[in-house]
C-alpha atoms as a PDB file:
ATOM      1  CA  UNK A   1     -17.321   1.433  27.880  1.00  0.00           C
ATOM      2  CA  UNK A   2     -16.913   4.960  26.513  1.00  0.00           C
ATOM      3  CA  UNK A   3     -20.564   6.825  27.071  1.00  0.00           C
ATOM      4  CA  UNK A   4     -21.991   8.886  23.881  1.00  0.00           C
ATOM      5  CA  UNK A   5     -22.023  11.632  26.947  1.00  0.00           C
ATOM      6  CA  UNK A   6     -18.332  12.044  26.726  1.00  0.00           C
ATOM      7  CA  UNK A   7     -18.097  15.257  25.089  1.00  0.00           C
ATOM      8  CA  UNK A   8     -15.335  13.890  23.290  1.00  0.00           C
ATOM      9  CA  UNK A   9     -17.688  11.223  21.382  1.00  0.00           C
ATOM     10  CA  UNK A  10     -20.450  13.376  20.953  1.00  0.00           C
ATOM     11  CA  UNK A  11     -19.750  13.682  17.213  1.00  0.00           C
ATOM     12  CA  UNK A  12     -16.181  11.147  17.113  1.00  0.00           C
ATOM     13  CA  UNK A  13     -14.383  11.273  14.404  1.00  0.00           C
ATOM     14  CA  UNK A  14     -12.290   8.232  12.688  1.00  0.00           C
ATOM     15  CA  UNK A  15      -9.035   9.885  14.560  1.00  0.00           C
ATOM     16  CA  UNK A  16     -10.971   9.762  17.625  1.00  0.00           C
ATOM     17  CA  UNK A  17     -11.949   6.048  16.835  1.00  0.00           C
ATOM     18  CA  UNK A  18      -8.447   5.258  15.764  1.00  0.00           C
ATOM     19  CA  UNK A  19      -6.820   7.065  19.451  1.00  0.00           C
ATOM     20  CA  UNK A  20      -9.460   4.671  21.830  1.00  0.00           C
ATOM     21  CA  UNK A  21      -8.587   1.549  19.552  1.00  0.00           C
ATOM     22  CA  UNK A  22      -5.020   2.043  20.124  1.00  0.00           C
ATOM     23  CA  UNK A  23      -5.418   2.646  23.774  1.00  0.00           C
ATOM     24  CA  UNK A  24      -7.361  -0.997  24.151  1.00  0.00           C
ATOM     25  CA  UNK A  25      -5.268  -2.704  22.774  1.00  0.00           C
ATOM     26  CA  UNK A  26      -2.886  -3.249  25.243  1.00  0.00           C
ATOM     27  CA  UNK A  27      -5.507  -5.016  27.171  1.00  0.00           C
ATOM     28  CA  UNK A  28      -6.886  -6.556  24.607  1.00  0.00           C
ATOM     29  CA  UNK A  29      -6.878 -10.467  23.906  1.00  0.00           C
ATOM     30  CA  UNK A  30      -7.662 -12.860  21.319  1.00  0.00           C
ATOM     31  CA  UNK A  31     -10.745 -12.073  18.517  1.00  0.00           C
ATOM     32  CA  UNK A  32     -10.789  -8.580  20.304  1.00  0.00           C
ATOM     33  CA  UNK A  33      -6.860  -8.038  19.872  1.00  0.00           C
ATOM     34  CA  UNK A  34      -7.123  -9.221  16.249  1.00  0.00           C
ATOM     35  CA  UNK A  35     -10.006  -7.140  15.480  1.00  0.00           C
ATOM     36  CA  UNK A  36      -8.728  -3.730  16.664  1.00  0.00           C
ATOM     37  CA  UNK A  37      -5.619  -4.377  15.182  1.00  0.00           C
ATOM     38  CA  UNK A  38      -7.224  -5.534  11.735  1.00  0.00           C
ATOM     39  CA  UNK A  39      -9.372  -2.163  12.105  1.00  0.00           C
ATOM     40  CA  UNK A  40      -6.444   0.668  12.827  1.00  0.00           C
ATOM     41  CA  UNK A  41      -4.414  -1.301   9.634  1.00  0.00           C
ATOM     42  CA  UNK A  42      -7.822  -1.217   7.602  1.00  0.00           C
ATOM     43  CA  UNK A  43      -9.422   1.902   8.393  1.00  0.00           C
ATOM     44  CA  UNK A  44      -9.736   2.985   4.421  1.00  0.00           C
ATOM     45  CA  UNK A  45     -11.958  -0.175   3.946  1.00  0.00           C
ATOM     46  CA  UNK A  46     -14.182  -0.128   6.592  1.00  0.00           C
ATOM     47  CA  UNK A  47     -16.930   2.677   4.654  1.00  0.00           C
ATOM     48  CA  UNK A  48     -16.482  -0.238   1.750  1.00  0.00           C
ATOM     49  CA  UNK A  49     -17.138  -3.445   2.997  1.00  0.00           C
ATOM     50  CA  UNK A  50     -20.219  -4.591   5.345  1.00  0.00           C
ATOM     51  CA  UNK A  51     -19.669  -5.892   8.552  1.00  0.00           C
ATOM     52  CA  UNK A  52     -19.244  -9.392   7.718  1.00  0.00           C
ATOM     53  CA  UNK A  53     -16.991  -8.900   5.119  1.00  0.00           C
ATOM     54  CA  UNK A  54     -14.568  -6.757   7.512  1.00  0.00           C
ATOM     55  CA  UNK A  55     -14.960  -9.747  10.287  1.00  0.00           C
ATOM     56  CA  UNK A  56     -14.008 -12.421   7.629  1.00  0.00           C
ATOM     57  CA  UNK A  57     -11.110 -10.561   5.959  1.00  0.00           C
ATOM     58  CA  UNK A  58     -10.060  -9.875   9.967  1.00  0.00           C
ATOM     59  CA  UNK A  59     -10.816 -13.878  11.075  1.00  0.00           C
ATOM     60  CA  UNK A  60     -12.981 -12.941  13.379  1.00  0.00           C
ATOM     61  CA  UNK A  61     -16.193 -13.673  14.213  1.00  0.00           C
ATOM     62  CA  UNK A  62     -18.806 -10.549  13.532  1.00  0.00           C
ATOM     63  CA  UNK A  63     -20.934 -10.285  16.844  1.00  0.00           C
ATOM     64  CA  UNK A  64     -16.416  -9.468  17.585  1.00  0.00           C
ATOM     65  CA  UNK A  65     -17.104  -6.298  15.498  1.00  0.00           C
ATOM     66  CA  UNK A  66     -20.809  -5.466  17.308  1.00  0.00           C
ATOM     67  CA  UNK A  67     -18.995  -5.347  20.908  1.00  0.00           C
ATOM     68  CA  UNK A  68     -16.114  -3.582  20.111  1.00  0.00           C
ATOM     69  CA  UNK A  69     -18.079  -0.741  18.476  1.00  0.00           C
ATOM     70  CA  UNK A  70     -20.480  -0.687  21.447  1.00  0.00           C
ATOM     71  CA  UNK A  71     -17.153  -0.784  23.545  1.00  0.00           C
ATOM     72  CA  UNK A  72     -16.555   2.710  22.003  1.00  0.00           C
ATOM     73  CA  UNK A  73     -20.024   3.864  22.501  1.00  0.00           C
ATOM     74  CA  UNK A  74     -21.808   3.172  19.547  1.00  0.00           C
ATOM     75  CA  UNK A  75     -25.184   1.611  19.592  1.00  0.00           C
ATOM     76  CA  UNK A  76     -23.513  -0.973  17.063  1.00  0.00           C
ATOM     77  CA  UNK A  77     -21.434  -1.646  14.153  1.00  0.00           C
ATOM     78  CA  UNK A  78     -23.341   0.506  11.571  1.00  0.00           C
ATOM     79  CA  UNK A  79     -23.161   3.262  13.145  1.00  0.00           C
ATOM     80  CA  UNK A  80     -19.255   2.837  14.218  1.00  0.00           C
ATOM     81  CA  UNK A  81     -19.447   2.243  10.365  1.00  0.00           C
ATOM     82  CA  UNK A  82     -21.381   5.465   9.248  1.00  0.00           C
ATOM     83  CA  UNK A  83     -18.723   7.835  10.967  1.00  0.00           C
ATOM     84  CA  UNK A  84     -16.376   6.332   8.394  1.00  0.00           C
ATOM     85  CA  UNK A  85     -18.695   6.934   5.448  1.00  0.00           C
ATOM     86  CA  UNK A  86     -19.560  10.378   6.796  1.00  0.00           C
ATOM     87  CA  UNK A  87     -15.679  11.115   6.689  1.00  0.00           C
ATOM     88  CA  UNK A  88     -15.517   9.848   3.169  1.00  0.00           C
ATOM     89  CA  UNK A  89     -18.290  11.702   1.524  1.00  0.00           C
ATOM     90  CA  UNK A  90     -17.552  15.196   3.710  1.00  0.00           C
ATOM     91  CA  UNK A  91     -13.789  14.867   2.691  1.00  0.00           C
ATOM     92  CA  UNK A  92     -12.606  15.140   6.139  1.00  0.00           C
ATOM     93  CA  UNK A  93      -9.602  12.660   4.757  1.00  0.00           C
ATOM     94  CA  UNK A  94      -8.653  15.719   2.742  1.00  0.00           C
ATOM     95  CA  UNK A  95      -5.127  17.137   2.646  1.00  0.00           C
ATOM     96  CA  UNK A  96      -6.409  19.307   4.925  1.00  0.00           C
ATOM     97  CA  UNK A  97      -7.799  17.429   7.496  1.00  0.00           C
ATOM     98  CA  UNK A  98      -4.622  15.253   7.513  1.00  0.00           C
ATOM     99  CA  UNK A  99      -2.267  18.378   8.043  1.00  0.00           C
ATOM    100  CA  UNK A 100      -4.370  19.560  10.610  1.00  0.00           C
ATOM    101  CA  UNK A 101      -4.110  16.158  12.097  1.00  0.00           C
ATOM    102  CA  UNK A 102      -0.142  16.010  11.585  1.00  0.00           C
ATOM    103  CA  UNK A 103      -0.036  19.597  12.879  1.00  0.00           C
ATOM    104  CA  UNK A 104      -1.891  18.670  16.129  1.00  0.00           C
ATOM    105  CA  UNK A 105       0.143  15.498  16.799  1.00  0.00           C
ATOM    106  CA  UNK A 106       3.671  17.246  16.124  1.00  0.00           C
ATOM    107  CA  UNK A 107       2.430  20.287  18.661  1.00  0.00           C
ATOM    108  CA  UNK A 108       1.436  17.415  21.208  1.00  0.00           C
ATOM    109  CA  UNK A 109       4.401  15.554  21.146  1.00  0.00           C
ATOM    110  CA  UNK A 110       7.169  16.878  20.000  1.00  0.00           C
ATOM    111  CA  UNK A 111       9.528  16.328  17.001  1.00  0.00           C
ATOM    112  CA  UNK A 112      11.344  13.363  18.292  1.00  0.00           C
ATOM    113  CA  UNK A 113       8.018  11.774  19.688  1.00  0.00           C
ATOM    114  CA  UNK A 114       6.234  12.266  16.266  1.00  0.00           C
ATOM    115  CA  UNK A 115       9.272  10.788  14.762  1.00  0.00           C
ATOM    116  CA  UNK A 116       8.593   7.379  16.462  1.00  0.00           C
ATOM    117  CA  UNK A 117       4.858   7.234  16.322  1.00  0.00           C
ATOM    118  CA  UNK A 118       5.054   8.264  12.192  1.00  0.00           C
ATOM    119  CA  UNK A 119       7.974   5.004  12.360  1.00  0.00           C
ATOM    120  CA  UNK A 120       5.823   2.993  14.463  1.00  0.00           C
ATOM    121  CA  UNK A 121       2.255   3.587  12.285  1.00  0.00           C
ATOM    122  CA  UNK A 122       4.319   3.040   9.256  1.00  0.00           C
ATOM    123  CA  UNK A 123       5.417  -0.028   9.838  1.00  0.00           C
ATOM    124  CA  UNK A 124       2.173  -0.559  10.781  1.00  0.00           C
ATOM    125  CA  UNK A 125       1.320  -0.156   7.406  1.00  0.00           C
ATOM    126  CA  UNK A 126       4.423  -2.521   5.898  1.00  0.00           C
ATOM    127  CA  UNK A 127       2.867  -5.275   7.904  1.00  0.00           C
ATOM    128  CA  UNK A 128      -0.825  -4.904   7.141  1.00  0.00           C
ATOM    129  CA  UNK A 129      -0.243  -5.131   3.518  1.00  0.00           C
ATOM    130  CA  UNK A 130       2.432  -8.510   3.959  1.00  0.00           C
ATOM    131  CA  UNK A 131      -0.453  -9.732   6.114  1.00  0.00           C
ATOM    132  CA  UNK A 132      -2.847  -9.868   3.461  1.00  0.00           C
ATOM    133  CA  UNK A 133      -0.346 -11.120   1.366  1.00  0.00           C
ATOM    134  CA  UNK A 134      -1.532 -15.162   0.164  1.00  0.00           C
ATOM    135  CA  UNK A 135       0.626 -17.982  -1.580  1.00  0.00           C
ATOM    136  CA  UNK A 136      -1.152 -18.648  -4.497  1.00  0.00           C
ATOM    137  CA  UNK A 137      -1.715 -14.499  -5.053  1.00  0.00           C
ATOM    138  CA  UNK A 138       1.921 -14.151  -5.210  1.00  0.00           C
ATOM    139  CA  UNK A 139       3.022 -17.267  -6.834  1.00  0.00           C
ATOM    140  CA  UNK A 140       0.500 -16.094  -9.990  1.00  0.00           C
ATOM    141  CA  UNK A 141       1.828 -12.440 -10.380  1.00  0.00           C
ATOM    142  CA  UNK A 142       5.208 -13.227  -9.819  1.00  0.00           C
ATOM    143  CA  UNK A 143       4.932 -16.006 -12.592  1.00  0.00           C
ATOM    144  CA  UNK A 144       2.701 -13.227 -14.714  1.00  0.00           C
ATOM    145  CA  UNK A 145       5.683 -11.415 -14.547  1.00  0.00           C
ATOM    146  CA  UNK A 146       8.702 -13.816 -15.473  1.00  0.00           C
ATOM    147  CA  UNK A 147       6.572 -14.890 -18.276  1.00  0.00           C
ATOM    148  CA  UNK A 148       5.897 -11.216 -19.587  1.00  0.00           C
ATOM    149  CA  UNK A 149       6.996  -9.679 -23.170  1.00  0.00           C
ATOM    150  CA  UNK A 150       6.236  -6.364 -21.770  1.00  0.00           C
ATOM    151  CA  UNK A 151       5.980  -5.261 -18.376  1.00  0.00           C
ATOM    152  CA  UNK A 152       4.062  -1.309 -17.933  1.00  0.00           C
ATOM    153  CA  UNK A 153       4.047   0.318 -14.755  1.00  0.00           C
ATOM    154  CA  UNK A 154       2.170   3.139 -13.190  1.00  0.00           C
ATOM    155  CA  UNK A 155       1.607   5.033 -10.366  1.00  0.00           C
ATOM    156  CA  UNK A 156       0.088   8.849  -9.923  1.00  0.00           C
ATOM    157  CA  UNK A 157       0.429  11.152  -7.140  1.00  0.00           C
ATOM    158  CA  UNK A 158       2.086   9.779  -4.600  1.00  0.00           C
ATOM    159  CA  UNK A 159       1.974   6.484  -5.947  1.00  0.00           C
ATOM    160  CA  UNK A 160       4.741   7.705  -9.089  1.00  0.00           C
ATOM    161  CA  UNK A 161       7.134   6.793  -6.372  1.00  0.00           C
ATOM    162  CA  UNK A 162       6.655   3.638  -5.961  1.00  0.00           C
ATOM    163  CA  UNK A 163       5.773   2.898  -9.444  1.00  0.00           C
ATOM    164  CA  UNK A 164       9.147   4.358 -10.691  1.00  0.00           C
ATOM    165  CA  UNK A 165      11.237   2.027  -7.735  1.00  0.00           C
ATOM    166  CA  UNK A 166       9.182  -0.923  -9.236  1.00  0.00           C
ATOM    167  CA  UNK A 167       9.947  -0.131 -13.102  1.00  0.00           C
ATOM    168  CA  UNK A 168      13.658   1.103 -12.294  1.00  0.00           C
ATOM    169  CA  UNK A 169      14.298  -2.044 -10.333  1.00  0.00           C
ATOM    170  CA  UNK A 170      12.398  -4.733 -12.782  1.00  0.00           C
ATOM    171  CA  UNK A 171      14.522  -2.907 -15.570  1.00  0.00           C
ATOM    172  CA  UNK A 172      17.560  -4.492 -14.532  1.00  0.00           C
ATOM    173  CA  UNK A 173      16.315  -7.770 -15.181  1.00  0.00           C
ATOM    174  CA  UNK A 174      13.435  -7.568 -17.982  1.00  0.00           C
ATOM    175  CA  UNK A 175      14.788  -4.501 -19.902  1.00  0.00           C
ATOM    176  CA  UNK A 176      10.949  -4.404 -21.872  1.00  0.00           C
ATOM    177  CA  UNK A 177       9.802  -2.903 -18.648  1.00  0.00           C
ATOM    178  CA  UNK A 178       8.290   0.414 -19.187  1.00  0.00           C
ATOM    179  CA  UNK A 179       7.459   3.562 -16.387  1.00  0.00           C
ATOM    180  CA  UNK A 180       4.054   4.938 -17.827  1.00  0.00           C
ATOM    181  CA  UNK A 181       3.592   8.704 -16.922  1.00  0.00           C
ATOM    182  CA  UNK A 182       7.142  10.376 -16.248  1.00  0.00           C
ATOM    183  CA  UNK A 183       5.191  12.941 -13.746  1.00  0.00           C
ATOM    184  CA  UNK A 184       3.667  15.773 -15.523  1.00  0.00           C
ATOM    185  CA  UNK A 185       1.297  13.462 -18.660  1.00  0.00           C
ATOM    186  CA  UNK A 186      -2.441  14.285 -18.269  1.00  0.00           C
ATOM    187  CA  UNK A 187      -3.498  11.046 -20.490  1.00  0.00           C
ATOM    188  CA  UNK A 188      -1.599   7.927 -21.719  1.00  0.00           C
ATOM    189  CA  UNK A 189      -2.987   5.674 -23.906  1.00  0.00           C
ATOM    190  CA  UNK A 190      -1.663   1.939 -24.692  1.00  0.00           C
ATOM    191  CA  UNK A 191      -2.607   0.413 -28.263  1.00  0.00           C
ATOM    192  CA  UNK A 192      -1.401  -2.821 -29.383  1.00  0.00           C
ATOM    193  CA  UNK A 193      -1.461  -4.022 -26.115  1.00  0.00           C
ATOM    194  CA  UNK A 194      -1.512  -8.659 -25.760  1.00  0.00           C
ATOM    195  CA  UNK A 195      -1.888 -11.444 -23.447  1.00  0.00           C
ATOM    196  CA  UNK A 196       1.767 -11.873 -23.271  1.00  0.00           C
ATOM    197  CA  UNK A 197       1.893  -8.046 -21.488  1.00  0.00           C
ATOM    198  CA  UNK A 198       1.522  -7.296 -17.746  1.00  0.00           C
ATOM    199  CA  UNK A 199       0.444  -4.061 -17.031  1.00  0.00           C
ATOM    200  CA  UNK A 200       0.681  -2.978 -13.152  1.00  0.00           C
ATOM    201  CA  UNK A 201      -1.138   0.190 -11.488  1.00  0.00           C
ATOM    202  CA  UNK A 202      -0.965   1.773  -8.189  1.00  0.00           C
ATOM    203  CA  UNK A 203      -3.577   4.023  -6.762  1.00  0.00           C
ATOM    204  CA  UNK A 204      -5.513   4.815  -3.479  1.00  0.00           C
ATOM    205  CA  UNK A 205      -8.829   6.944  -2.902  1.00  0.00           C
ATOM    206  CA  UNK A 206      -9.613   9.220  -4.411  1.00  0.00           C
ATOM    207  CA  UNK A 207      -8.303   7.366  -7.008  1.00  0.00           C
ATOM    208  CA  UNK A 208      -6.243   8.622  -9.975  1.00  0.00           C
ATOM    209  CA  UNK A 209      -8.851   8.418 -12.966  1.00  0.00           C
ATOM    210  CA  UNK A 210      -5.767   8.445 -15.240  1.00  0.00           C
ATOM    211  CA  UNK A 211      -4.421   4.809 -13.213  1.00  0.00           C
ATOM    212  CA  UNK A 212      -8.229   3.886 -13.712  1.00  0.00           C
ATOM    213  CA  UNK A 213      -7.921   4.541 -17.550  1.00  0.00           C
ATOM    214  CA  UNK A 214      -4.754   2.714 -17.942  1.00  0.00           C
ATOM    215  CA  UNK A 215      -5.672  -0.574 -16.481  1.00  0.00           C
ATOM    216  CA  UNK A 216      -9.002  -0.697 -18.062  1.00  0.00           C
ATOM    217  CA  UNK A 217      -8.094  -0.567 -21.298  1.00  0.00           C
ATOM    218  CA  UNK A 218      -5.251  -2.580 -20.970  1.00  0.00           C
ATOM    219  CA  UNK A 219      -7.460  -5.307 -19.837  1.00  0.00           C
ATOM    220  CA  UNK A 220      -9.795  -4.712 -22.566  1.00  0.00           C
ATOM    221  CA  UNK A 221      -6.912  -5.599 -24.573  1.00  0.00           C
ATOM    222  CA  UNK A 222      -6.102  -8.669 -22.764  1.00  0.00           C
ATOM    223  CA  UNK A 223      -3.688  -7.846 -21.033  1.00  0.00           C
ATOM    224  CA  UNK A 224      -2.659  -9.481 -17.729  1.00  0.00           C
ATOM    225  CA  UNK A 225      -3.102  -6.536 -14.959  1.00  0.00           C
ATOM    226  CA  UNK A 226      -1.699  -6.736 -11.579  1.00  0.00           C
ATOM    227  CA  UNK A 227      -3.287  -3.536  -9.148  1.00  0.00           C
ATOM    228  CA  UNK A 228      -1.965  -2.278  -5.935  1.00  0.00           C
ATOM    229  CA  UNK A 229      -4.817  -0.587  -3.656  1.00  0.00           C
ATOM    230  CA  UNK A 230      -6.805   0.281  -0.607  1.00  0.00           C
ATOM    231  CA  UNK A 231      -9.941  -1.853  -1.470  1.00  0.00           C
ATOM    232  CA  UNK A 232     -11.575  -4.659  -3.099  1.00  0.00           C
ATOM    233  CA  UNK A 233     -14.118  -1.913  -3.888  1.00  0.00           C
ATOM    234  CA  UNK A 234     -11.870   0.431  -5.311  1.00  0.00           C
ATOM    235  CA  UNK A 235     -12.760   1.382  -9.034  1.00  0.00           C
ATOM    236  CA  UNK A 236      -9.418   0.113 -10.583  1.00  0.00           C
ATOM    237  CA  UNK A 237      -9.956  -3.166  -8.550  1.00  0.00           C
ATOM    238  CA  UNK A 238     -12.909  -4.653 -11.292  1.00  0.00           C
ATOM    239  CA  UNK A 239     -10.365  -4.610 -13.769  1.00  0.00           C
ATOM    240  CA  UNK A 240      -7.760  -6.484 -12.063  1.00  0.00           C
ATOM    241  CA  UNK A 241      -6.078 -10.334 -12.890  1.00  0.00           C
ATOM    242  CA  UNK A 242      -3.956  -9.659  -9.592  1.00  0.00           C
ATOM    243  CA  UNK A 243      -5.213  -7.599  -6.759  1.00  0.00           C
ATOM    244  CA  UNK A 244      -3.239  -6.389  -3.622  1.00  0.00           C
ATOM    245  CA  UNK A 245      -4.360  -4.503  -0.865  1.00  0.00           C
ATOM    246  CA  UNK A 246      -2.577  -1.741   0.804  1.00  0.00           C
ATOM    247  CA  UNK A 247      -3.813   0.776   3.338  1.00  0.00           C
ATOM    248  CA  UNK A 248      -2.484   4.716   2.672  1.00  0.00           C
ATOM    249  CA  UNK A 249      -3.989   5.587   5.715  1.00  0.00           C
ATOM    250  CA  UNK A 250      -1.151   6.841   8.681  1.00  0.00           C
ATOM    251  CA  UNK A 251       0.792  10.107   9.532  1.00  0.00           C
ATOM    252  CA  UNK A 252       2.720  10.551   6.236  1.00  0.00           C
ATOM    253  CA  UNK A 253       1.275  13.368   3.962  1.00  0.00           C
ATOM    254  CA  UNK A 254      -0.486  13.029   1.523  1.00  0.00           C
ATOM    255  CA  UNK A 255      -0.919   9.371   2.211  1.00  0.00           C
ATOM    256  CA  UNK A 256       1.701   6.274   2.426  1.00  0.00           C
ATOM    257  CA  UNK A 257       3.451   4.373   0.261  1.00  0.00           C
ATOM    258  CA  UNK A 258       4.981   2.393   2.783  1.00  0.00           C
ATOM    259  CA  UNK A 259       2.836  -0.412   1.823  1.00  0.00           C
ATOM    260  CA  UNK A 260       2.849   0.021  -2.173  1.00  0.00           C
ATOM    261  CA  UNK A 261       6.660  -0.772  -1.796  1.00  0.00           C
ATOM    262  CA  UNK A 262       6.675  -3.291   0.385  1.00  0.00           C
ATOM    263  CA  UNK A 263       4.274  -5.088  -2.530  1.00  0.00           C
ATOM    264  CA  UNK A 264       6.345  -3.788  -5.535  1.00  0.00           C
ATOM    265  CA  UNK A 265       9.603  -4.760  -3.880  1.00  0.00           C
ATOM    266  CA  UNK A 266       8.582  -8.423  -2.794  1.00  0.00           C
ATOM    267  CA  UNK A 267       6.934  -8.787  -6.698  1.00  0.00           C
ATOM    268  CA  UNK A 268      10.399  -7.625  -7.864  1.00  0.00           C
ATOM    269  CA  UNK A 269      12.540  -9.631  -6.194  1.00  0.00           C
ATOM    270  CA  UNK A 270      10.738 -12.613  -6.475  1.00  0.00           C
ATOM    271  CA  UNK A 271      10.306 -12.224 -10.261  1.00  0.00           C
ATOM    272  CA  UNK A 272      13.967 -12.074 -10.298  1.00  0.00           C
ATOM    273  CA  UNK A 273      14.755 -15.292  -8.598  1.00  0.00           C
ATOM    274  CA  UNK A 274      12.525 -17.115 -10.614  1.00  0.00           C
ATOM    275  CA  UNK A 275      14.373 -15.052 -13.627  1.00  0.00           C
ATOM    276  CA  UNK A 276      17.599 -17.252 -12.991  1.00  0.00           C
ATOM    277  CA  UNK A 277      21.042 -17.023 -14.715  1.00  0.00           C
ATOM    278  CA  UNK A 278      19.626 -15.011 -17.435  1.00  0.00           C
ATOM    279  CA  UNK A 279      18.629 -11.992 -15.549  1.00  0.00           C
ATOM    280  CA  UNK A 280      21.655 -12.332 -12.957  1.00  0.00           C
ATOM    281  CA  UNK A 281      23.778 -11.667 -15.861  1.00  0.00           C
ATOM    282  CA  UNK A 282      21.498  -9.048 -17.095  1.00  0.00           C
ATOM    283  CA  UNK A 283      21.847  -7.378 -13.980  1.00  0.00           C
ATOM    284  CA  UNK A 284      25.672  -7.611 -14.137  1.00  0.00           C
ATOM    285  CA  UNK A 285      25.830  -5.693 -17.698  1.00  0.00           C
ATOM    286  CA  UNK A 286      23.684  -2.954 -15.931  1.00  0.00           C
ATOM    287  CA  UNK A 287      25.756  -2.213 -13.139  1.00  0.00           C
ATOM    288  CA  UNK A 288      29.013  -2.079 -14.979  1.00  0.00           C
ATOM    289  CA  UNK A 289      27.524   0.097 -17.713  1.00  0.00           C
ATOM    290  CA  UNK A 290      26.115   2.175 -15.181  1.00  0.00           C
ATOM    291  CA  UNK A 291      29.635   2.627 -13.397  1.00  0.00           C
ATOM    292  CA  UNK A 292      31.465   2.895 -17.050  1.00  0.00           C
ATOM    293  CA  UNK A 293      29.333   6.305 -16.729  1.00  0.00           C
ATOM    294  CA  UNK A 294      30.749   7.518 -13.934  1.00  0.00           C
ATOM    295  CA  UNK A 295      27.285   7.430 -12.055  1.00  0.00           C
ATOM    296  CA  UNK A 296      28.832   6.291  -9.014  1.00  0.00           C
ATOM    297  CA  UNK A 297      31.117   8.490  -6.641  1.00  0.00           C
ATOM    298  CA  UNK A 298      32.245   4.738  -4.672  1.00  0.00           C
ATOM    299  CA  UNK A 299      34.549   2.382  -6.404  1.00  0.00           C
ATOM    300  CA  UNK A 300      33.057  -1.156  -5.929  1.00  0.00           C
ATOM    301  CA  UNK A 301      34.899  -2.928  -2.590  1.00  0.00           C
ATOM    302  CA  UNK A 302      37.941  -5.365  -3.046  1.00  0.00           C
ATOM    303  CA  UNK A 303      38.226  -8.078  -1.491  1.00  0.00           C
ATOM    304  CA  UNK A 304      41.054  -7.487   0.142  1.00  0.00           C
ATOM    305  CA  UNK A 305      39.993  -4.001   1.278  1.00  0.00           C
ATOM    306  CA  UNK A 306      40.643  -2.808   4.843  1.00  0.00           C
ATOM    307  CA  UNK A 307      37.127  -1.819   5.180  1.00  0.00           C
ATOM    308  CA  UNK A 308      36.644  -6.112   4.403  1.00  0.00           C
ATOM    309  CA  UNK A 309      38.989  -6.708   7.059  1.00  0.00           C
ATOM    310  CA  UNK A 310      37.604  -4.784   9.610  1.00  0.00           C
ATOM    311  CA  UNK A 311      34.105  -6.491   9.489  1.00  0.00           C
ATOM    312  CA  UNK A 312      35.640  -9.973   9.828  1.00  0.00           C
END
């Protein structure tokens, strides 16, 4: 057990916190493993959600949660908890604090080390959001989608990116998909909006009010809405048909969108196989218009190519 002595927990932050979780876990086992590594994935929620509602999103029982934060040195969960809330209210997850914390771990280990634990946490971050992934959550976006007039996508900040991958991809297959925002709009409005339309935002604290605006009055409209975020708490959240959660939390500045993709690119691909024949042809007369403008530098491989022949 970690005393509140150690100089180094005198006033922890959630870095600190994070750094002793990661060093347990090696040793770790069963509801303990599971709860540390629900906890470093999660870290964004936990000034959200009480205790029992991080133990049964994590599967494990709460009095888990009370003896791992006294493990760390806290009297017990609340006040592991309040560190996160004091971090969250002071800012300390700032763009500042984060290159400060980036700076510190590149001086400390070195480019190539950095290089694998910024691979390693984002990955991290892949699996955390497939993880709380469910069947029926999927199967009803996906067939939101396929069933869509009009599909609207958007994504601020960071979060353009994966919006745009999402919308650029979908495109292929259900041309009445639309990128909302092309990066420098202050305020988008969407009239006329039905049931038949889909409209899907991404957004992470401190959450983009113009994401907010988008998805709220698109489901005042009736709209089917499909959100991508860090918490069930999250303002844009209320106004969702289809929520999935994402953490932005890990080394990449400002925040990640490793998990944002991994969402939009399993709702893509999954809306097109349930697409069928149509869309695979759709796809088809993409591609060759997009070669027909000389887009591409590569010819598309033959067949009987060398480069064909060497691989078998």
């Amino acid at each position: 057990m970690i005393s509140n002595a150690d100089p180094r927990f005198m006033n922890p932050k959630p870095s600190d916190i994070d750094a002793k979780l990661r060093r347990l876990m090696p040793e770790a086992r069963g509801p303990a493993a599971t709860a540390i590594q629900f906890l470093i994935a999660h870290r964004d929620e936990i000034p959200f959600r009480s205790m029992r509602e991080l133990a049964k999103r994590a599967r494990v029982p709460s009095v888990t949660l009370v003896r791992l934060a006294q493990n760390l040195g806290f009297k017990g969960f609340d006040e592991f908890r309040e560190v996160h809330i004091a971090e969250l209210i002071n800012g300390q997850g700032s763009n500042r604090g984060r290159a400060a914390e980036l700076v510190s771990l590149g001086q400390k280990e070195g480019a190539l080390g950095f290089a694998a634990q910024f691979a390693e946490r984002e990955i991290e971050v892949q699996r955390a959001a497939v993880t709380a992934l469910s069947e029926k959550q999927l199967e009803a976006a996906v067939q939101a989608l396929v069933e869509a007039s009009r599909v609207y996508v958007i994504g601020r900040r960071p979060f353009f990116a994966p919006a745009y991958s999402l919308s650029y991809s979908l495109r292929k297959a259900k041309p009445n998909t639309h990128l909302l925002d092309t990066g420098g709009g202050s305020g988008l409005e969407l009239d006329e909006l039905t049931e038949d339309d889909v409209v899907i935002g991404f957004s992470s604290y401190p959450y983009s009010r113009v994401t907010f605006d988008v998805v709220k009055n698109a489901k005042a409209q009736g709209a089917t809405t499909v959100v991508v975020t860090d918490s069930e708490n999250a303002p844009i959240a209320r106004f969702s048909d289809h929520l999935f959660l994402m953490t932005a939390r890990s080394y990449a500045f400002p925040d990640s969108v490793a998990g944002a993709y991994v969402i939009a690119n399993i709702l893509v691909a999954l809306t097109v196989s349930r697409l069928g024949a149509d869309a695979l042809a759709r796809i088809q007369r993409n591609e060759l218009e997009i070669r027909e403008t000389g887009e591409y530098l590569a010819e598309p491989a033959r067949k009987n190519s060398k480069r064909l022949k060497a691989v078998k």
